[in-house]
Protein backbone atom coordinates (compact mmCIF):
# COMPACT_ATOMS: atom_id res chain seq x y z
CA UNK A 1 13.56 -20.81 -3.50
CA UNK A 2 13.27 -17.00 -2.95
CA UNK A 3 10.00 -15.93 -1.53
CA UNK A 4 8.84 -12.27 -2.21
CA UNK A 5 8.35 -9.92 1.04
CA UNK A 6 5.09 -7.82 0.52
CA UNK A 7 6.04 -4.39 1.08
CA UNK A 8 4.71 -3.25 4.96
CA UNK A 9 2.41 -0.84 3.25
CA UNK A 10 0.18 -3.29 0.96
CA UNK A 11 -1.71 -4.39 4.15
CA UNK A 12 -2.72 -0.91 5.17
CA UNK A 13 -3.61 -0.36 1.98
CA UNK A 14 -5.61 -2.96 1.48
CA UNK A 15 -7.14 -2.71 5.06
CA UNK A 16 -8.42 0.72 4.09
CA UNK A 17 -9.61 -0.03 0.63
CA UNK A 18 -12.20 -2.69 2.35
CA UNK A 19 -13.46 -0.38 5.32
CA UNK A 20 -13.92 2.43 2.67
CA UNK A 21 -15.48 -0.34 0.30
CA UNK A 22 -13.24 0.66 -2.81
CA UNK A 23 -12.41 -1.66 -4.78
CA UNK A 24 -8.95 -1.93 -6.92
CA UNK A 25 -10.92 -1.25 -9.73
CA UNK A 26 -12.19 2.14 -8.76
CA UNK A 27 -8.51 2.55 -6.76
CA UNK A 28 -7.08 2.03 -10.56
CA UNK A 29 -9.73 4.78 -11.83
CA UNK A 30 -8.34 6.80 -9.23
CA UNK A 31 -4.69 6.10 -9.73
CA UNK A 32 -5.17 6.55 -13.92
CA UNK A 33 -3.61 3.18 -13.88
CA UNK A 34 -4.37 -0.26 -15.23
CA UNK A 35 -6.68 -2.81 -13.06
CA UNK A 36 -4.00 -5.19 -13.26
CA UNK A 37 -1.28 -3.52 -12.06
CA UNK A 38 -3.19 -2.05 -9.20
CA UNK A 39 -3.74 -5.93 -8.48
CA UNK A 40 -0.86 -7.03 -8.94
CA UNK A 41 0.62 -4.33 -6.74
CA UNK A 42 -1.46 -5.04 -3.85
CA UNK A 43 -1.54 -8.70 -3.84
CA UNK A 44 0.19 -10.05 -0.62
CA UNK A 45 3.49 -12.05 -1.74
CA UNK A 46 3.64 -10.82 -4.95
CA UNK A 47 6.80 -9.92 -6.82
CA UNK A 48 5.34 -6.86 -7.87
CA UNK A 49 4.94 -5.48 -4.09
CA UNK A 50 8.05 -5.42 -2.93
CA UNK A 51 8.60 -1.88 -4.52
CA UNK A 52 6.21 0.60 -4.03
CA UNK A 53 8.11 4.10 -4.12
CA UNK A 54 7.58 6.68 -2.13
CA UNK A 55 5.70 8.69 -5.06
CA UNK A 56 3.13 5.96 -5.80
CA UNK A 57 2.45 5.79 -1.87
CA UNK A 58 1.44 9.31 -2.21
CA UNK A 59 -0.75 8.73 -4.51
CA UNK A 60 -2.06 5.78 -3.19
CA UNK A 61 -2.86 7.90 -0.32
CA UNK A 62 -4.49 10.64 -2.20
CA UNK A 63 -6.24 8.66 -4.26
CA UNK A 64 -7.87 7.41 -0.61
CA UNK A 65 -7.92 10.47 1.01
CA UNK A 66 -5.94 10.11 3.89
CA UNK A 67 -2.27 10.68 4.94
CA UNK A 68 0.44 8.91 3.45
CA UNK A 69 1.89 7.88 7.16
CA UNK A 70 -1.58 5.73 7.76
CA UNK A 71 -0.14 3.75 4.94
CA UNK A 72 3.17 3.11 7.04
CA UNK A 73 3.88 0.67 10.10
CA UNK A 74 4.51 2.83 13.31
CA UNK A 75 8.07 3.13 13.81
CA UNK A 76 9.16 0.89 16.95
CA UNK A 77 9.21 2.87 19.94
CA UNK A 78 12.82 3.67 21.08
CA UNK A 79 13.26 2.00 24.46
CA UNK A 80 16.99 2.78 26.86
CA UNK A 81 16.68 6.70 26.86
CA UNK A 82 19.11 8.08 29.05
């Protein structure tokens, strides 16, 4: 059986939402989108997470004030210069 890969992002996400103390509902409000999809979107594991565009991102990160990048995993440093 195929399990679903939350997309790196929905932790972040998530992460801010608590230390901000918004919840998906006002995050939906926000977004001008349904409470359910916002749930859906950001559930960990869910089907529905593995394809958050670029576009929604941004205005996830609007939506919470802060830069879409804080949203993103750092990039792995690049190690053998030479």
């Amino acid at each position: 059986m195929e399990q679903n890969r939350t997309h790196p992002a929905v932790e972040a996400i998530n992460a801010i939402l608590d230390e901000q103390g918004i919840s998906r509902t006002e995050l939906a409000r926000r977004l001008g989108w349904e409470r359910m999809t916002v749930v859906r979107r950001l559930a960990p594991g869910s089907k529905y997470t593995t394809d958050l565009t670029v576009p929604e991102l941004e205005k996830i990160a609007a939506a919470l004030g802060v830069p879409v990048t804080q949203l993103l995993p750092a990039a792995p440093a690049q190690g053998g210069a030479r």
